[in-house]
C-alpha atoms as a PDB file:
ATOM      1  CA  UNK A   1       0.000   0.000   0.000  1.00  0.00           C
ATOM      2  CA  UNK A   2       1.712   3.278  -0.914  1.00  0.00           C
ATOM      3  CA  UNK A   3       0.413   6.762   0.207  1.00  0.00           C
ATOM      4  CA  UNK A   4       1.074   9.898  -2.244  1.00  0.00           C
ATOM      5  CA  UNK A   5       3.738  12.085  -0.053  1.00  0.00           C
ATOM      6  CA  UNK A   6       1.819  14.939  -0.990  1.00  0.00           C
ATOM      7  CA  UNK A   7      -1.753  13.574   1.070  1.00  0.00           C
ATOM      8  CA  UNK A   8      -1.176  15.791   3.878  1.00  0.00           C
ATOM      9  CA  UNK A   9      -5.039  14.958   5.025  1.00  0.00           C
ATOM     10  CA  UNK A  10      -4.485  11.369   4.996  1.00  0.00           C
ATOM     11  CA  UNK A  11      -0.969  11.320   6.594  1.00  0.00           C
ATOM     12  CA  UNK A  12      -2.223  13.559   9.363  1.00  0.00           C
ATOM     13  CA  UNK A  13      -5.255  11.415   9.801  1.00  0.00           C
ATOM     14  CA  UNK A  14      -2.512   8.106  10.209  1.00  0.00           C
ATOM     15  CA  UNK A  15      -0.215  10.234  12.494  1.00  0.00           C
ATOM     16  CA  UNK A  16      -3.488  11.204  14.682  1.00  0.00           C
ATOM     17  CA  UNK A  17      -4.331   7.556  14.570  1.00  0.00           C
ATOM     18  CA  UNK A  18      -1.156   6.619  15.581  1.00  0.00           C
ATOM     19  CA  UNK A  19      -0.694   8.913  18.843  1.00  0.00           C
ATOM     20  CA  UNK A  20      -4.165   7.999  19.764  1.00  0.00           C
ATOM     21  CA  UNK A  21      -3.816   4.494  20.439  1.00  0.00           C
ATOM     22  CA  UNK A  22      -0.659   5.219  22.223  1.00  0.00           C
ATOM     23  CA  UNK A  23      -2.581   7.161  24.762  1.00  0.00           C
ATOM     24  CA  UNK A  24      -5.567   4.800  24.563  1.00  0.00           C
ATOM     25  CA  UNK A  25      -4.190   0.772  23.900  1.00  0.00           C
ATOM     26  CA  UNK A  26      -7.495  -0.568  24.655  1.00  0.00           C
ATOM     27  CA  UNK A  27      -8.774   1.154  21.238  1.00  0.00           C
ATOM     28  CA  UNK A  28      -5.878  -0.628  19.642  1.00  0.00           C
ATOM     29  CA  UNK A  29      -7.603  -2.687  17.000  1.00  0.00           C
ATOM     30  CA  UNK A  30      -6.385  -6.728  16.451  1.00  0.00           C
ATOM     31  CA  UNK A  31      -5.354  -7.399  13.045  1.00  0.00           C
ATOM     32  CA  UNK A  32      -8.315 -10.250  12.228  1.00  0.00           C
ATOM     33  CA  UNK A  33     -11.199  -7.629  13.744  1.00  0.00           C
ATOM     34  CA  UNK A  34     -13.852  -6.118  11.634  1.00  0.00           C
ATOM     35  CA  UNK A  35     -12.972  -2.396  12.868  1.00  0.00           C
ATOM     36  CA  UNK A  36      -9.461  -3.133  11.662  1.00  0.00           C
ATOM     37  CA  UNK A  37     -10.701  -4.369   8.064  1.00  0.00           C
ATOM     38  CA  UNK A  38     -13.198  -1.833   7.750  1.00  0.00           C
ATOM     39  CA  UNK A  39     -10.246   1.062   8.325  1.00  0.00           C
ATOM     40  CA  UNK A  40      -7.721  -0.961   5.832  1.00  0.00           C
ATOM     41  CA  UNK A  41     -10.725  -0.741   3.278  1.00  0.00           C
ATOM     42  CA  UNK A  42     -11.071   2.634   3.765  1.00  0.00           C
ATOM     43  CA  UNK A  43      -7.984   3.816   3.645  1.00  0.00           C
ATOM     44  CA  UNK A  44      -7.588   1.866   0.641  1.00  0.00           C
ATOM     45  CA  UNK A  45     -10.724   3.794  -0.874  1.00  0.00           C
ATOM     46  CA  UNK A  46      -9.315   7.337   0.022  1.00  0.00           C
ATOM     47  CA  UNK A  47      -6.162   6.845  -1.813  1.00  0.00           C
ATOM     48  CA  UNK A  48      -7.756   5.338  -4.782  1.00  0.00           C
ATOM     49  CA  UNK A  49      -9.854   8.749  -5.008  1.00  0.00           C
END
């Protein structure tokens, strides 16, 4: 999966993401859940767009 280095939105969005679930571990999504998927997919969707 490759992110355009210019998506400012989207890498802040992943950064957020990321310093969130630091703070808060028991939001930390497991790799086989249905939140997880549902993010990859649309993540997947925003850099298609």
């Amino acid at each position: 999966m490759t992110i355009a280095k210019d998506d400012k939105e989207l890498i802040e969005k992943l950064a957020w993401l990321e310093k969130f679930w630091k703070r808060h571990p028991q939001f930390r999504l497991r790799k086989n859940s249905k939140a997880y998927k549902n993010l990859i997919i649309t993540i997947k969707q925003e850099i298609k767009e």
